[in-house]
Protein backbone atom coordinates (compact mmCIF):
# COMPACT_ATOMS: atom_id res chain seq x y z
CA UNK A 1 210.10 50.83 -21.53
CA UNK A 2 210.36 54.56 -22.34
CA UNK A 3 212.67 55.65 -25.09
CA UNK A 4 213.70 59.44 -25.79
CA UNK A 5 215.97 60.42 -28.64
CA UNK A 6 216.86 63.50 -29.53
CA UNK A 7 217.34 65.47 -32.55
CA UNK A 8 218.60 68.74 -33.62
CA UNK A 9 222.49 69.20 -33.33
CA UNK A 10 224.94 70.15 -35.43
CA UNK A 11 227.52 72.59 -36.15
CA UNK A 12 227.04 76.41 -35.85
CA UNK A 13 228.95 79.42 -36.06
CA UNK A 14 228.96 81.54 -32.83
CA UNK A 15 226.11 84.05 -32.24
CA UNK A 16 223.73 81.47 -34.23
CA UNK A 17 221.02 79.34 -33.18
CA UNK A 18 220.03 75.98 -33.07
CA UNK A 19 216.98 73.79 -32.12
CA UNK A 20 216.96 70.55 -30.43
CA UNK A 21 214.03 68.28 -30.00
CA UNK A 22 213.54 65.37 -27.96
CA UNK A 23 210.66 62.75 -28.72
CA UNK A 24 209.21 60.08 -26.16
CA UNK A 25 208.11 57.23 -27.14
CA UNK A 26 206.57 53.93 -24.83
CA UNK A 27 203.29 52.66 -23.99
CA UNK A 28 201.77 53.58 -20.57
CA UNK A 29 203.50 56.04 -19.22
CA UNK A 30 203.82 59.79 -18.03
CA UNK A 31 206.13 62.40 -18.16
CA UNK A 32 206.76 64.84 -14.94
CA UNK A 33 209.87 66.94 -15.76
CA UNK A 34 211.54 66.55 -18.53
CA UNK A 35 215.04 68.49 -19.14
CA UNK A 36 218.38 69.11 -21.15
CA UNK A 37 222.00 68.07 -19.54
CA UNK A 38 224.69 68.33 -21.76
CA UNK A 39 228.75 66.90 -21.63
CA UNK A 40 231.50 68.65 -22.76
CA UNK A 41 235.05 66.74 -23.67
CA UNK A 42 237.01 66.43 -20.07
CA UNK A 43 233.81 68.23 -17.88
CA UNK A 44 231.21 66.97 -15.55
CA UNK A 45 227.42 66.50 -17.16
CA UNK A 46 225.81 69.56 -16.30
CA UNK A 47 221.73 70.82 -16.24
CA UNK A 48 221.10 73.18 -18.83
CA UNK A 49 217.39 73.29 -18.67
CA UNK A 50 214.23 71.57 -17.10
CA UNK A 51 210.44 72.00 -17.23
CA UNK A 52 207.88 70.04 -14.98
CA UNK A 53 204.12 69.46 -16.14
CA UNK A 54 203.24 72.41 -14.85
CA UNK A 55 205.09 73.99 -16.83
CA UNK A 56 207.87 75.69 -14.67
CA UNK A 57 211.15 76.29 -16.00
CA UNK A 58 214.95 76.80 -14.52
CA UNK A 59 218.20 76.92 -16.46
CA UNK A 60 221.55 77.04 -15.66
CA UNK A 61 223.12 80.42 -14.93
CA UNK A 62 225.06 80.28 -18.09
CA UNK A 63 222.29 79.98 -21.06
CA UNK A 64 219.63 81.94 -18.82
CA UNK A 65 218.47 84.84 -21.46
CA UNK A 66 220.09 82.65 -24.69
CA UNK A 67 218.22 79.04 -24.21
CA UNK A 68 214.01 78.40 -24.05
CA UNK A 69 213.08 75.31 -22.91
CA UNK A 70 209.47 74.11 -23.71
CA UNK A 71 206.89 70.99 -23.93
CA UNK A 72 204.40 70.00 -26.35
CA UNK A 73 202.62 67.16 -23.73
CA UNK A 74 199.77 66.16 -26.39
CA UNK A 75 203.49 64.80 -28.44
CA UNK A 76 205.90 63.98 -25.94
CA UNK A 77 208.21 66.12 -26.92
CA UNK A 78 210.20 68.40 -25.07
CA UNK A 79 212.54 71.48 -27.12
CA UNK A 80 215.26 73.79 -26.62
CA UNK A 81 216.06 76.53 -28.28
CA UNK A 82 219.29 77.78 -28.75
CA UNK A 83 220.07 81.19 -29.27
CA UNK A 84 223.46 83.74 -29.50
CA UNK A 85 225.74 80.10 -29.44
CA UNK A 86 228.88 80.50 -28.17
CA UNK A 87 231.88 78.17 -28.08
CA UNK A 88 231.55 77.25 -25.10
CA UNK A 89 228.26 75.78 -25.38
CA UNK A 90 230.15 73.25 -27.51
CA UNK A 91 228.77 69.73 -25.78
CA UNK A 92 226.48 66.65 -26.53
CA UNK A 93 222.94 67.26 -24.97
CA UNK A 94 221.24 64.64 -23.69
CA UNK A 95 217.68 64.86 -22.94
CA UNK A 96 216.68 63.82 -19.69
CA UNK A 97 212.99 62.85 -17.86
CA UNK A 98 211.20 61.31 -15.13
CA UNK A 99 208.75 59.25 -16.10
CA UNK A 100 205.65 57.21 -14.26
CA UNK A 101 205.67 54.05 -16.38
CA UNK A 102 203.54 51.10 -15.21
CA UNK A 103 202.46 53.82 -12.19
CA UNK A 104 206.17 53.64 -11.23
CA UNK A 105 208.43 56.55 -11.24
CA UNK A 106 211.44 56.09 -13.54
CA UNK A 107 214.12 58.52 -15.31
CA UNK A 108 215.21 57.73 -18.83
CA UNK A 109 218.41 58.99 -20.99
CA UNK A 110 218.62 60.21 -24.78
CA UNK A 111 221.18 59.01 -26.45
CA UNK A 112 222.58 62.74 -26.94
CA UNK A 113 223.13 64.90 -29.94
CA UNK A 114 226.29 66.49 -30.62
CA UNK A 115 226.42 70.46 -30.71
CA UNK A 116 229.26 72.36 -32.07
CA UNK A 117 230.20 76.02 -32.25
CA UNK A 118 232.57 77.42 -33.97
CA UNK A 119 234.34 80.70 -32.80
């Protein structure tokens, strides 16, 4: 069993920053690519932000130039960083990741962590 929980939210003003982390924890397992969704009230759960092993990166149109995604493999954590917040970005994020555990390719879900901006 693989368990991710993430860290990091809270409530911001717009045009501020925030950073979110996301730990893995298990025994015996990998992590391929490893990424940020996030849920707004009444909306669809949307990508924000991957990276693979390799190290390759892609974010959604609308935090491309605000929001850096990036990986610390040697602690199994995965970050984002949040930069020029607006409203809109209002949402729990949820860290998301394929994982070979046991040799056999999974995907686990955080629990989330609530971010707020206020206008």
């Amino acid at each position: 069993q693989v368990q991710l929980v993430e860290s990091g939210g809270g409530l911001v003003q717009a045009g501020g920053s925030l950073r979110l982390s996301c730990v893995a924890s298990g025994s015996s397992f990998s992590i391929n690519a490893i990424g940020w969704y996030r849920q707004a009230p009444g909306k669809q759960r949307e990508r924000v932000a991957r990276i693979t092993n390799g190290g390759t990166t892609n974010y959604a149109y609308s935090v491309k130039g605000r929001f850096t995604i990036s990986r610390d493999n040697a602690k199994n954590t995965v970050y984002l960083q949040m930069n020029s917040l607006k409203p809109e970005d209002t949402a729990v994020y949820y860290c998301n990741a394929d994982v070979y555990y046991g040799g056999i390719p999974n995907n686990y879900w955080g629990q989330g962590t609530q971010v707020t901006v206020s206008s």
